[in-house]
Structure formats: C-alpha cells, structure tokens
Protein backbone atom coordinates (compact mmCIF):
# COMPACT_ATOMS: atom_id res chain seq x y z
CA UNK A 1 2.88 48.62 -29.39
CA UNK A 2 0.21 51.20 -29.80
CA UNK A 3 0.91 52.53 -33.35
CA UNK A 4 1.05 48.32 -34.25
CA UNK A 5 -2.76 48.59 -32.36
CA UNK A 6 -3.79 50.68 -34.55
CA UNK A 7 -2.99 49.41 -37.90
CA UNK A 8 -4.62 46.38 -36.86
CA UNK A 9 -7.90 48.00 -36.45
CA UNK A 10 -7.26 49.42 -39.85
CA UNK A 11 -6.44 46.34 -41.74
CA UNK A 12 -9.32 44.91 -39.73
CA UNK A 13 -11.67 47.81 -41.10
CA UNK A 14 -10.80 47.51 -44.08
CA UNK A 15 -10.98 44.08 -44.92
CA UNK A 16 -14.52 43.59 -43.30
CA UNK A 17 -16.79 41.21 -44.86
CA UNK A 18 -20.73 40.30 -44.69
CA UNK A 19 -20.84 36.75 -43.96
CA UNK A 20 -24.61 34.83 -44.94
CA UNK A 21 -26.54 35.88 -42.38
CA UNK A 22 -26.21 39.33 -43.37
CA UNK A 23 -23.66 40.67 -40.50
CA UNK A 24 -20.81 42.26 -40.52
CA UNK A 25 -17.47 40.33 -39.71
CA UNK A 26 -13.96 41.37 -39.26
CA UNK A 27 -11.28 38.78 -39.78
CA UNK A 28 -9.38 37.47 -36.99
CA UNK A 29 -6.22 38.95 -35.58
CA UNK A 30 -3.62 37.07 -37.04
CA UNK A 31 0.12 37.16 -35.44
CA UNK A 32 3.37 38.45 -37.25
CA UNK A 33 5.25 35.51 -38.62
CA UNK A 34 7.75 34.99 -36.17
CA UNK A 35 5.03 34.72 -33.11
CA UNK A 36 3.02 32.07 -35.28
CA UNK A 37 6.58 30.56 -35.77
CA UNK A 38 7.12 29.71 -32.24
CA UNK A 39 4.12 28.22 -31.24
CA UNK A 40 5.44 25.08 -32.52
CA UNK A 41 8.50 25.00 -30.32
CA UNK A 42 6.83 26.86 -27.17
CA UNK A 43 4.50 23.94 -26.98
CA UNK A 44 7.14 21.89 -25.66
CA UNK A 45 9.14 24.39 -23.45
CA UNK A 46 6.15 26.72 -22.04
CA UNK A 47 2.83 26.38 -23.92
CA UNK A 48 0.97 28.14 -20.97
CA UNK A 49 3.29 31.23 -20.96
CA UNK A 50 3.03 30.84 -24.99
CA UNK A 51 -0.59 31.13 -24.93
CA UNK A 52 -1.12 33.79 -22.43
CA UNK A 53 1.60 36.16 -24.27
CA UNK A 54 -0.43 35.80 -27.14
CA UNK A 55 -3.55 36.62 -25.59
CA UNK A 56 -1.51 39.78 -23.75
CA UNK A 57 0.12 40.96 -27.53
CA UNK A 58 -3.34 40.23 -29.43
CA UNK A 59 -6.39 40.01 -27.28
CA UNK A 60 -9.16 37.87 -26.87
CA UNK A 61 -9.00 36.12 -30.04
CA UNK A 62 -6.89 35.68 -32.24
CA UNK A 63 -5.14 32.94 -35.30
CA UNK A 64 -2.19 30.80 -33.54
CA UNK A 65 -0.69 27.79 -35.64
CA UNK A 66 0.88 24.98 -32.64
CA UNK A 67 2.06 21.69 -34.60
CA UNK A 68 1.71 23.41 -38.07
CA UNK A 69 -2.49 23.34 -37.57
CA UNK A 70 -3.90 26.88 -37.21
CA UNK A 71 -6.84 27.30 -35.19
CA UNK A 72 -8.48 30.71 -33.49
CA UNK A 73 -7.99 30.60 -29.41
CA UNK A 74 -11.19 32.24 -27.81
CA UNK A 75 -10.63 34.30 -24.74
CA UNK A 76 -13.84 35.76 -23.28
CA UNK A 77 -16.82 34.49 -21.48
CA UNK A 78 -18.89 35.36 -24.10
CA UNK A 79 -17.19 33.52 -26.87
CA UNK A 80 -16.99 30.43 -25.50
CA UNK A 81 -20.97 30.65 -24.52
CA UNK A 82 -21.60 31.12 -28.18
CA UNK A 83 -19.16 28.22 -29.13
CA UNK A 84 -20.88 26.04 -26.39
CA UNK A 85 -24.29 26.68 -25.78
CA UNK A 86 -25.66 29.51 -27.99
CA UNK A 87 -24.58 28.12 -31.43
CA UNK A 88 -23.77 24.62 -30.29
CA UNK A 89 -25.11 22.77 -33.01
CA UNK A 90 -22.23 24.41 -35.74
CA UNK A 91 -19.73 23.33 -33.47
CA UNK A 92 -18.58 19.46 -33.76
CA UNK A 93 -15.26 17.87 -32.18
CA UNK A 94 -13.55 16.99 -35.30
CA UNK A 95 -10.46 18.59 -34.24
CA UNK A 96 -6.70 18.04 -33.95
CA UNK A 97 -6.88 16.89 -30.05
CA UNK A 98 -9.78 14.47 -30.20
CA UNK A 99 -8.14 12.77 -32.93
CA UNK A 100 -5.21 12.32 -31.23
CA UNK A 101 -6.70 10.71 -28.44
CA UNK A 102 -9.28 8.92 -30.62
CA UNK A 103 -7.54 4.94 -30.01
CA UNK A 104 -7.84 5.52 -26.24
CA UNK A 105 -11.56 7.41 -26.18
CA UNK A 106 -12.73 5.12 -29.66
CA UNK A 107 -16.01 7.29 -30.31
CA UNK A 108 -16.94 7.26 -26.68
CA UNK A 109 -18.83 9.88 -25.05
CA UNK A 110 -15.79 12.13 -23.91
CA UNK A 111 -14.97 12.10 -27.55
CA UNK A 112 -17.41 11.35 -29.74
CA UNK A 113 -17.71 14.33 -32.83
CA UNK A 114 -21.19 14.95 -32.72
CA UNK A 115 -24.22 14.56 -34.27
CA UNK A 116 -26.83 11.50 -33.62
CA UNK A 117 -24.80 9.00 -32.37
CA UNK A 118 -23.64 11.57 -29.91
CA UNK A 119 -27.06 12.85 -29.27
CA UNK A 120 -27.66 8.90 -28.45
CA UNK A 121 -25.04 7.99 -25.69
CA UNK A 122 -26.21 11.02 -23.68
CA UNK A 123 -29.74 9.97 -24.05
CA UNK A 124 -28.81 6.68 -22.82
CA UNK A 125 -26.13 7.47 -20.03
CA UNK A 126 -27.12 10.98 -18.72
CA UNK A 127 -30.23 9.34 -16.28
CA UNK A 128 -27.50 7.50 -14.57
CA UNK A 129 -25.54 11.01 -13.29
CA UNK A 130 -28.47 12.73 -12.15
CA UNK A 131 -28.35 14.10 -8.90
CA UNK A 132 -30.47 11.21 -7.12
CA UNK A 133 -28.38 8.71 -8.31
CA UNK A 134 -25.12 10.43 -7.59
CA UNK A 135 -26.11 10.07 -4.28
CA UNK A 136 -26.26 6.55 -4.12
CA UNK A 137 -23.08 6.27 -4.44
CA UNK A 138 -22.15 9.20 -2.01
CA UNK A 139 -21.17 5.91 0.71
CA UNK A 140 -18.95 4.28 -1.88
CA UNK A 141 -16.74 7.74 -1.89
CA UNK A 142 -17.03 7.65 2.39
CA UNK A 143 -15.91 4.24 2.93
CA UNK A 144 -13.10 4.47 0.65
CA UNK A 145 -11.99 7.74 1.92
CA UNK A 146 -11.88 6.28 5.70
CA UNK A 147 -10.39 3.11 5.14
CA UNK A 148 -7.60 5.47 3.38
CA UNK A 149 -7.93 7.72 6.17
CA UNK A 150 -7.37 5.04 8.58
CA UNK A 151 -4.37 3.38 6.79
CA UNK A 152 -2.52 6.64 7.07
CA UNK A 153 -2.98 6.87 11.09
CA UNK A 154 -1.12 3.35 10.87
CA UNK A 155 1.28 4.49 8.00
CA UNK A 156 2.67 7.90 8.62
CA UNK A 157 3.80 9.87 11.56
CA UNK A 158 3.24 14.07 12.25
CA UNK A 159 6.83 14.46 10.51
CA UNK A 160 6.64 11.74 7.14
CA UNK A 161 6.57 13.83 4.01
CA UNK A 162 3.75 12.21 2.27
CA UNK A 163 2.81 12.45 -1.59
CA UNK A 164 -0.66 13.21 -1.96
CA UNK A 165 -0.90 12.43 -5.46
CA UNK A 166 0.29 9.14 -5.49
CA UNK A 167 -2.23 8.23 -2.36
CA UNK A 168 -5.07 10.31 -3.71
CA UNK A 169 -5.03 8.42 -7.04
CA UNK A 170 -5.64 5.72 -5.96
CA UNK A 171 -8.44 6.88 -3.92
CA UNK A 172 -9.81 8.33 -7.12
CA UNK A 173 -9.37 5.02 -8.77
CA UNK A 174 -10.73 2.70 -5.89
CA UNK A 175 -13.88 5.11 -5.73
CA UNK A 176 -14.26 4.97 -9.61
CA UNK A 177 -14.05 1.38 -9.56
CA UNK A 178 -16.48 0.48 -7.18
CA UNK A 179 -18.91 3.32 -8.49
CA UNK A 180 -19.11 1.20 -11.77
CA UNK A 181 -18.31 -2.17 -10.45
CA UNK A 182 -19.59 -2.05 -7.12
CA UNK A 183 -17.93 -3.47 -4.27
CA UNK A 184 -16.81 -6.98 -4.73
CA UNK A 185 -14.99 -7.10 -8.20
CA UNK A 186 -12.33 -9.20 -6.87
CA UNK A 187 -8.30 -9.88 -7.58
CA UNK A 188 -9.63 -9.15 -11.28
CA UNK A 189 -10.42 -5.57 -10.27
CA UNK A 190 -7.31 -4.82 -8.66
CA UNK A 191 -4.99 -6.54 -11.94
CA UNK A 192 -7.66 -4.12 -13.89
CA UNK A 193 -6.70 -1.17 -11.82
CA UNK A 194 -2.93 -1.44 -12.02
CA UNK A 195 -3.29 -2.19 -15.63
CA UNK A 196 -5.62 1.24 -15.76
CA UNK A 197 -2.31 3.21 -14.10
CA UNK A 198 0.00 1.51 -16.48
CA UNK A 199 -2.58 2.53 -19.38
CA UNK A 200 -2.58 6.69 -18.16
CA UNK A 201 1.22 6.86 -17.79
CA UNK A 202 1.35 5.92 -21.32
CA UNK A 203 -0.98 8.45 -22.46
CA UNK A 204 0.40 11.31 -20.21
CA UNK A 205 4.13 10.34 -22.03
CA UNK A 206 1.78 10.73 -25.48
CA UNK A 207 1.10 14.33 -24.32
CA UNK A 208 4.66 15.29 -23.70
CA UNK A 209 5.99 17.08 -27.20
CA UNK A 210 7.17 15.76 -29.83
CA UNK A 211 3.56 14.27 -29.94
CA UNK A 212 4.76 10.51 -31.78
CA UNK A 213 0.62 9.38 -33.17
CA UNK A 214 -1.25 6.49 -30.94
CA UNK A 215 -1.70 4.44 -34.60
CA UNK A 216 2.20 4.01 -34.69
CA UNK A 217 3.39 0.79 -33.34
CA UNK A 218 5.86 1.60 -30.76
CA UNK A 219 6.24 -0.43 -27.93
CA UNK A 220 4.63 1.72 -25.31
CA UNK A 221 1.72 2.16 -28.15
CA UNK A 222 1.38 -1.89 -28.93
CA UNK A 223 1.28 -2.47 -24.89
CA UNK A 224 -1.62 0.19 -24.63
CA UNK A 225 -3.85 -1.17 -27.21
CA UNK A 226 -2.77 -4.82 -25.44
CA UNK A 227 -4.31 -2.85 -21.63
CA UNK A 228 -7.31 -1.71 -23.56
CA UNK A 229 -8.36 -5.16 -25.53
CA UNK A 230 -7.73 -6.77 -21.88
CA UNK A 231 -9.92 -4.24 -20.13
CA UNK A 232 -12.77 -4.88 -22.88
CA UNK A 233 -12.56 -8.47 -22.12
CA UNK A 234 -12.78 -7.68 -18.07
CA UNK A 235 -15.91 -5.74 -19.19
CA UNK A 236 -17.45 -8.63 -21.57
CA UNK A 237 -16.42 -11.16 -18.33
CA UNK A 238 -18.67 -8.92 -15.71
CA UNK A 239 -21.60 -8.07 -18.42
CA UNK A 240 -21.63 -11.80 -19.16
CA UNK A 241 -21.85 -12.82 -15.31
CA UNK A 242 -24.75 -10.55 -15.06
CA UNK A 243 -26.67 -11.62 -17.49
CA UNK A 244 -26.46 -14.82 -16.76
CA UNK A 245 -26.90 -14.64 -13.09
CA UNK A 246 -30.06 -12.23 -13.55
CA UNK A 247 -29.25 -10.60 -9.80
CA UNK A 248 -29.30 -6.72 -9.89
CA UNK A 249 -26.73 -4.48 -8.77
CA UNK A 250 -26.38 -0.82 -7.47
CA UNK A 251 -23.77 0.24 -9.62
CA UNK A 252 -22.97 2.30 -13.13
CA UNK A 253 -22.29 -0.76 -15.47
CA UNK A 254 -26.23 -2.06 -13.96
CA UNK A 255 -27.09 1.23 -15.12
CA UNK A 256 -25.91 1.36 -18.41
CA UNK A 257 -26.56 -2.41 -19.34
CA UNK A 258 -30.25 -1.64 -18.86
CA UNK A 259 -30.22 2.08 -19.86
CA UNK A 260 -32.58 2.81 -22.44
CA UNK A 261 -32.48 6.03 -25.33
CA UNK A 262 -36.45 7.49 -24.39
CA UNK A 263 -36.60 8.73 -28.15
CA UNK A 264 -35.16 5.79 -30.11
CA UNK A 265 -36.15 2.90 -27.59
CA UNK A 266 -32.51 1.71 -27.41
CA UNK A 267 -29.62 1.27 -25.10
CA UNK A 268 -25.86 0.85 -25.52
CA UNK A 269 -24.41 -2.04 -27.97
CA UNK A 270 -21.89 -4.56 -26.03
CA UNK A 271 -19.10 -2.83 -28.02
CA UNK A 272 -20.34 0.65 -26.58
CA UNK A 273 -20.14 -0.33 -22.91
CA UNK A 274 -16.51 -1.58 -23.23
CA UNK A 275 -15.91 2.21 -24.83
CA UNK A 276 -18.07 4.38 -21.96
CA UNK A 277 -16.64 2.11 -19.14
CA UNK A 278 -13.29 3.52 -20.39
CA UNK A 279 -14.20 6.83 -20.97
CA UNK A 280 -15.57 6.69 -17.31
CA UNK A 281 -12.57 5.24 -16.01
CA UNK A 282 -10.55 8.05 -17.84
CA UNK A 283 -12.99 10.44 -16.33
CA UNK A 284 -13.63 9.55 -12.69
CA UNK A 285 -9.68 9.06 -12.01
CA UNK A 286 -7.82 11.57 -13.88
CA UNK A 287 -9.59 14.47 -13.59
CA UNK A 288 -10.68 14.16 -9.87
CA UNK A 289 -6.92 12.77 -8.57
CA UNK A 290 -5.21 15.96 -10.31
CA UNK A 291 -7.67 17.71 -8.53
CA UNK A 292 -7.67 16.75 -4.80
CA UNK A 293 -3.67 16.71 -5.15
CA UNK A 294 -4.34 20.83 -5.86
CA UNK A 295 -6.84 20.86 -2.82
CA UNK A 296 -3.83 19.70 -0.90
CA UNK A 297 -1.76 21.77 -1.94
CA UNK A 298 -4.08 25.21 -2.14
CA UNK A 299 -4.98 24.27 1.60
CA UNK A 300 -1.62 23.22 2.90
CA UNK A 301 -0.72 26.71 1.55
CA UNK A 302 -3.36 28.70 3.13
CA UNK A 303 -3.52 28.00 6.36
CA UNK A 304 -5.80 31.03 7.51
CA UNK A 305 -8.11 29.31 4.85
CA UNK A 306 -7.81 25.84 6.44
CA UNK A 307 -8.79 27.26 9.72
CA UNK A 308 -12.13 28.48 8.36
CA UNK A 309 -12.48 25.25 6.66
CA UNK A 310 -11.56 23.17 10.04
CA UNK A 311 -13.85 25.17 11.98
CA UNK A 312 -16.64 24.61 9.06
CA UNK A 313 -16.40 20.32 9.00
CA UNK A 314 -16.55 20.41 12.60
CA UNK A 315 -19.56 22.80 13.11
CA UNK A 316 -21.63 21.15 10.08
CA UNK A 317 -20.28 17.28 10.81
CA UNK A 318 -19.59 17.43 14.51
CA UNK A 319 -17.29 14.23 14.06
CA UNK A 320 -19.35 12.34 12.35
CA UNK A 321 -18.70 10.95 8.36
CA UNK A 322 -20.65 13.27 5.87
CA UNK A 323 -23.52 12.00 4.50
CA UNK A 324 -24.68 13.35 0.42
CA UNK A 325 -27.24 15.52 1.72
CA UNK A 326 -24.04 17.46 4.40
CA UNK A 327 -22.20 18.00 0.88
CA UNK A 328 -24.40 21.21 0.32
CA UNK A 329 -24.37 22.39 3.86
CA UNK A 330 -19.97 22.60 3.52
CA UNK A 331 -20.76 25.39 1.90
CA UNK A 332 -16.92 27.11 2.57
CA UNK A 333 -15.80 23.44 1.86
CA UNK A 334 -17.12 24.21 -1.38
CA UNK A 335 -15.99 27.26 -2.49
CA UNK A 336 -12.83 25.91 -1.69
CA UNK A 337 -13.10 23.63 -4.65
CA UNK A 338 -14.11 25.97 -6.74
CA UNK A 339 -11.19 28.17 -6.35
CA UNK A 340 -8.97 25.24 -6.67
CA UNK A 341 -10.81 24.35 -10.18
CA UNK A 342 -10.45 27.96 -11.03
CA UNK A 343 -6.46 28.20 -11.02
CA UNK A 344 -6.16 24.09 -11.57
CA UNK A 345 -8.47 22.78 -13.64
CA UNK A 346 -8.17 19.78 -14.80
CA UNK A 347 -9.39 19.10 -18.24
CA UNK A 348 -8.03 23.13 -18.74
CA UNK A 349 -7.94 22.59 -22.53
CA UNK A 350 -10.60 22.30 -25.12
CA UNK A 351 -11.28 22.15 -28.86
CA UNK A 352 -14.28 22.60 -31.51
CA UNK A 353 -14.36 22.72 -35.24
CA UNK A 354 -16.46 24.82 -37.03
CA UNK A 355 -19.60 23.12 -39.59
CA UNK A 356 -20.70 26.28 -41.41
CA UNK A 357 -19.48 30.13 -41.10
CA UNK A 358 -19.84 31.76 -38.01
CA UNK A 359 -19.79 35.47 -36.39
CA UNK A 360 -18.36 35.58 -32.90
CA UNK A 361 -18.05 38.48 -31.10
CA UNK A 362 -17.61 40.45 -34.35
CA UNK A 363 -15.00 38.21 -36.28
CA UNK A 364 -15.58 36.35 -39.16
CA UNK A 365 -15.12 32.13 -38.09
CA UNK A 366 -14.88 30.10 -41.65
CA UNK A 367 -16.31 26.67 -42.24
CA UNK A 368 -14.21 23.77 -41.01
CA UNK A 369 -12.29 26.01 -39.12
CA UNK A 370 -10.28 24.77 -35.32
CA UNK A 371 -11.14 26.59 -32.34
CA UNK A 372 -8.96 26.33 -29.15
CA UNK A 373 -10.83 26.98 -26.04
CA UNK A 374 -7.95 27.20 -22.82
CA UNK A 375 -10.54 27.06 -19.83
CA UNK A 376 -6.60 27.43 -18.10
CA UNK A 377 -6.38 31.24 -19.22
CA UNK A 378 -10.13 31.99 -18.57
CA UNK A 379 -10.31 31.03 -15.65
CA UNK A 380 -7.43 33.86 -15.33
CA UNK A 381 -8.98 36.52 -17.25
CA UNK A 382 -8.31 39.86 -15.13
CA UNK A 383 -11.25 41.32 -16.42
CA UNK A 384 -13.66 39.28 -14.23
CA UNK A 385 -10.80 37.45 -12.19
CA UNK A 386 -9.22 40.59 -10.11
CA UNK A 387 -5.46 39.61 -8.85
CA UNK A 388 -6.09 36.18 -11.16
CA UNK A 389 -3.49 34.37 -9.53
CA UNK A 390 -4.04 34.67 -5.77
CA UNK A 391 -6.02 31.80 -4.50
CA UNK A 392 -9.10 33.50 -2.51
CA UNK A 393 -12.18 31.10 -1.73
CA UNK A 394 -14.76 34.38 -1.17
CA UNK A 395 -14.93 34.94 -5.07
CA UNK A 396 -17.57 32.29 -4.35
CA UNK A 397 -19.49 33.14 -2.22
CA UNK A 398 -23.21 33.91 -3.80
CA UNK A 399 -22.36 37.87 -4.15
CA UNK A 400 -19.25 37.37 -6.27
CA UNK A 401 -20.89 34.63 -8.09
CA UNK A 402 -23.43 37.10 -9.14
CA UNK A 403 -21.21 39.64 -10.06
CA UNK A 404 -19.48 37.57 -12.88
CA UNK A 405 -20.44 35.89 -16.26
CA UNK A 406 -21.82 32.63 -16.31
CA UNK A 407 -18.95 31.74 -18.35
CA UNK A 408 -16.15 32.98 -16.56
CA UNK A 409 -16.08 29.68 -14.64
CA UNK A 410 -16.38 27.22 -16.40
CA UNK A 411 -14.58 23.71 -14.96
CA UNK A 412 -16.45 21.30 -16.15
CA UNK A 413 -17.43 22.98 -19.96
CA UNK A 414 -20.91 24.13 -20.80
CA UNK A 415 -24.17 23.40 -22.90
CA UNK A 416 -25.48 20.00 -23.95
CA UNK A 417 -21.60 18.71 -23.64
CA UNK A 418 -20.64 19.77 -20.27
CA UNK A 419 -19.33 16.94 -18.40
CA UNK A 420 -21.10 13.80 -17.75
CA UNK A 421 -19.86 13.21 -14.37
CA UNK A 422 -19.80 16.91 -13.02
CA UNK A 423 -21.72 16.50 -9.77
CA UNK A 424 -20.66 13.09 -9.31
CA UNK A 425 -16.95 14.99 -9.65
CA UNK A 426 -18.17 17.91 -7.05
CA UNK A 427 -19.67 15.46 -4.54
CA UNK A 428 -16.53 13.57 -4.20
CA UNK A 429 -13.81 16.23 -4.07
CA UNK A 430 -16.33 17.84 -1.76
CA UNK A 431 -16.22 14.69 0.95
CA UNK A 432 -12.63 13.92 0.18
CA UNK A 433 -11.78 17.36 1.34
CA UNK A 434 -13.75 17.42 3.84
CA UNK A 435 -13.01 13.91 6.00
CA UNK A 436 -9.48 14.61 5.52
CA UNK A 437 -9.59 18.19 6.93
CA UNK A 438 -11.69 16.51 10.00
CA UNK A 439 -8.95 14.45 10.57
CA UNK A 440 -5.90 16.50 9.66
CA UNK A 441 -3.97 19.36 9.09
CA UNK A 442 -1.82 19.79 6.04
CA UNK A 443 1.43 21.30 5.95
CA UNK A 444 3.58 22.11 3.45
CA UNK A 445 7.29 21.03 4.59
CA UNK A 446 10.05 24.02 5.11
CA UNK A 447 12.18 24.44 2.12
CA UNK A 448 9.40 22.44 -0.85
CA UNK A 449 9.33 24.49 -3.98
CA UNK A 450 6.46 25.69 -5.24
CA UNK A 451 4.02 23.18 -7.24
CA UNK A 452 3.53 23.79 -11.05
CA UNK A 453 1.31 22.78 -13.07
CA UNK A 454 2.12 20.34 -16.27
CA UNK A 455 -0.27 20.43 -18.68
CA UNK A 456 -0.29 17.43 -20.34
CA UNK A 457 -3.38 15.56 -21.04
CA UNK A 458 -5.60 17.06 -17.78
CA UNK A 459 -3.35 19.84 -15.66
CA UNK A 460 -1.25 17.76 -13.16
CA UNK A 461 0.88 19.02 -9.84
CA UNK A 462 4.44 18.73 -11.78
CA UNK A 463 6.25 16.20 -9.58
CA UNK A 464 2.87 15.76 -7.84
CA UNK A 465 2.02 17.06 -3.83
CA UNK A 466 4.44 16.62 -1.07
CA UNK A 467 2.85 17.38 2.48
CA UNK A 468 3.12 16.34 6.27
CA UNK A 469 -0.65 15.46 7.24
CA UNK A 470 -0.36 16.33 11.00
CA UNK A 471 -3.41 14.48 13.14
CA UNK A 472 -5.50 17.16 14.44
C-alpha cells in the first residue's frame, strides 16, 4: 500500500500541468482498473461502503466512473467550499443526477442548472423563507403535531410497536400542505396528498439500480407523469380561485403568486408555480419525514441523551406547546438535530459540473467535467469528526462548533444554492422533536435490528422506524 503511495505522488509530479490562471495543478488520482470497474455493480449492492473504500484506498479526491460516467468525488471541507461558495459561478448542475430527475423537478428551483433563470426563481421565492415568515407558519407545524400527538394517546398503548416513519410522513406532508395551501384545502387536498405518496414511491423505485430513465414509458413512469399533470391542474384550480375571489391568504402559494424579482420587476409564470409547488412538496416532505424517523430512532437509542432532552422541554416549555421564538431557547433539542443530520442526512448526495478549468486543492478540474459531492461521507470525515460514527449531541455545542470547518457540516449545502427551505426544515424538526419528547418516551423494542440507511433518492431508515412511544 505504501510503495503504491508513492508512485502515485510520482506520476502525479511528474505529470503536473499549469492550468490558465497560471497555477500549478496535479491531475486527479485516478483508480486501478478493476476499482473503477466495480463502481458500476457496487452501486446496487453497497454504494456507501463503495464510496468510502475509495476515499480510504485514494484520499480526498479522486476519478470514480458509477454507471459508465466518470466524475471526481470531493472529500474535504475545503473542496466543497470552493465548489459551493468560493468559485460558485464555474459550477452549474448539468450533471448525471439532475438529469435524471429532471421530469419530476422540470427546471424548478431544486434543479434548475444555473445561470439567470436560476438567479430569477431565488429572487422571486427566497423573501418567502426568511426567518420572519418562517415563523408564521411555526402554528401550522404545532397544531398538526398535537392533533397527531393526540390521535396516538387514542391509538396506541405503552406496548404497540409503532412505525414512526409511516406516522411521521404524514405529519411532514400534512404540515407541508397546509404551509402552502393553508388550512382549508378540502377532500381535494387530501386526493392530492395520497396522489403525492403514490408519486414518491415511484421515484424512490427509480433510485433503486438498474436506474430504467423517467422519459421511458413504463407503466409506473406513464402513471407518474399522469400524478404530476393532475397536481398542476390542482394548482391552476387554487391559483384560479384566488384570483378570482381577490381574498388574501397566509400561506406559500399567496406568497409566490404575488412574489416579485426586485431586479427584473417580475414574478413567477403560471407554468412556474405548478413546478416550485412541486419542488416544495418534494422538499418539505421527503427530506424532513426521513429525518424525524432518524430523530426517533437516534433518541430511542440513547436514552441517557433523551433524559437531558426530557429534562430540557420541560424546563424551557413547562407543559406548554412551543411557540417559534422557544425553538432557539431548546438549545440541547437542537443539537440533537444536528447530530442526527450529521450521520443521516437526508439529501446526503450532491452533484456539479464544471464550466471552465478549475484548481482545487491542488488538482487540475477540466471543463465540463462531473463532480460528486457525498455530504454522507463528510459528514464522517475522521479528521474533524473524531469516533465518526458514534452519535454524540455535544459536538454542537458552541465550543466544538468553533473548533471545526465551516464546511464540515454541511446538511442543507452551502453558498447562493443552499437550501431554500433550511430554517423552515430546522424549525419544524425542532418542534416535532420536541412536543413528542414532552409527551413521550421512545423505546426501541427488545430484539429490533439495527436501522440502516438506504440511500436512494434522500437517505431513508431501510424498512423505516419501529418504536414503543411510552406516555411519560
């Protein structure tokens, strides 16, 4: 292993180049044949262990070729704040993944390429997830979370084995629902909603290898573009109403209908709302019901860390149903979370194509080239993550956090592109986790296997989160 070390560095050497700008690059490690060979077929068996052996064999960055594309997986904090923020602008999404994907997300925010019309939509939609208005709809995520909360005292007993995932989803998607929609959407909501679940399962099967393209016209294909016209038309229905009835309402699709762009004077195109409510929709419920199934399931695991959390919700809330403003006094609440996002993140995958030639960290990126960032194996790197896979809430407290790169952590991405929705995402898993933990105690039932995570389109509990919820 050493003596192969060390030719590297002297192939490396010797094949250094000066790119443009004047600096001087050294190619990228590239694998030996047969470890570039099985990155097709580890994909499908183990494409986390796959990636992390070729991080542990090749370091930090290196060539990999997964479905016969070859791209360069970054590894390091500081890479993927060059990719991100430094150098942003040479960095597009014209990759691989967000073509795949590109019939579902249809030039959307989530996964638009770039450029202009890019730079538009987050004009336009980016006043709507500021702070302020976040916590508008702080009550919608409260009232959903205790009429769940209250459905389960009728439902299950101290000894049920409940699964979290299935409940918690459709908290997400009740919460997501009435954020955009607002409260009285009707029987058209809930056929919209079931349609929604129908919709994901199909594009979670998409993710699962051998990867058969959205354009063909299978069956499970035909009926997704079928949900997605009939979702549009919900969307046209409620923007028509509106318009026509003139009354306003406190809700995201109010927002965006009268959003306006503050450099170009213009909002969002009828077509464009049917795309961002989608891409929202996508969003609010798949990312944040992956993640409060691993809240259950980090807590229900840890009970010396529930304790401190228990005795934090009743100290800060006293009983009493958290308010927006209580979210940032749960301060161990939070760092709970974070940990959680740190091992499970949900969107734990990335991707970014190069525009011109690039130096990072001292290797030579061409034009047009894929880059693979895996947030997954960052957020394990043991350089800045010591004992990377033992959950441990005090790496966040304020000390550790200053301690570590900016980028080590990085849940919800970084630069002009991080996520849309990130403290709208943080507020809710924070008040989820915390009204159930006033009102419960989770347990993880003698003899469940351990949970592990299937990374398919965002990083779900394989088999999702069983748990007795035990009244407190």
């Amino acid at each position: 292993m050493t003596n192969r070390i060390i030719d590297d560095r002297r192939v490396r050497a010797a094949s250094r180049t000066v790119n443009s700008r004047g600096r001087t690059a050294e190619p990228v490690p590239r694998p030996r044949l047969w470890d570039e060979l099985r990155g097709t077929f580890a994909m499908r068996r183990d494409q986390v262990g796959f990636l992390n052996q070729m991080i542990a064999d090749y370091g930090d960055i290196v060539w990999i070729r997964v479905l016969g594309i070859r791209m360069a997986m970054l590894n390091h904090p500081d890479y993927f704040e060059h990719v991100l923020v430094r150098n942003h602008e040479n960095y597009d999404k014209n990759t691989f993944l967000f073509r795949a994907i590109a019939p579902i997300l249809r030039g959307g925010l989530i996964g638009n390429v770039g450029g202009e019309p890019w730079r538009h939509q987050r004009r336009t939609m980016q006043p709507s997830f500021h702070r302020p208005q976040v916590a508008g709809f702080a009550e919608n995520m409260t009232d959903e979370t205790s009429m769940m909360l209250r459905r389960w005292e009728r439902q299950y007993g101290p000894s049920d084995v409940v699964n979290v995932s299935t409940e918690l989803g459709q908290l997400a998607m009740r919460i997501v629902f009435r954020s955009l929609f607002g409260a009285k959407v009707g029987a058209r909501g809930k056929v919209i909603e079931d349609m929604f679940f129908e919709a994901n399962q199909i594009a979670c099967a998409f993710f699962r290898f051998p990867l058969i393209p959205l354009t063909w016209p299978t069956p499970s294909h035909r009926r997704l573009a079928e949900i997605i016209r009939t979702m549009d038309g919900f969307v046209a229905d409620i923007i028509a109403e509106r318009v026509a009835g003139g009354e306003q309402h406190d809700d995201l699709l109010d927002a965006m209908i009268y959003a306006v762009d503050d450099v170009t004077g213009t909002g969002l195109s009828e077509e464009q709302l049917h795309r961002e409510v989608l891409n929202l929709i996508i969003g609010g419920y798949e990312t944040t019901s992956n993640s409060v199934s691993w809240l259950m399931y980090t807590v229900g695991r840890h009970p010396e860390v529930q304790e401190r959390l228990h005795a934090e919700v009743d100290s800060v809330l006293g009983g009493r149903v958290p308010t927006f403003d209580d979210v940032f006094r749960l301060k161990y609440t939070r760092m709970i979370v974070d940990e959680t996002l740190r091992l499970y993140t949900p969107a734990w995958q990335t991707m970014r194509s190069s525009i011109e030639e690039d130096v990072i960290g001292g290797y030579r990126i061409p034009p047009k080239s894929d880059l693979y960032l895996n947030i997954y194996a960052l957020h394990r790197h043991p350089e800045f993550w010591p004992d990377p896979e033992v959950f441990d809430p005090d790496r966040f407290s304020p000390e550790e956090v200053a301690k570590r790169p900016r980028h080590a952590y990085i849940p919800f991405g970084s630069g002009p592109r991080v996520c849309i929705g990130k403290h709208f995402a943080l507020t809710e898993l924070t008040i989820i986790l915390a009204m159930i933990a006033q009102a419960y105690r989770v347990v993880i039932p003698d003899g469940h296997r351990e949970v592990r995570p299937e990374p398919l389109i965002t990083l779900h509990p394989a088999g999702g989160v069983h748990v007795r919820m035990v009244r407190r």
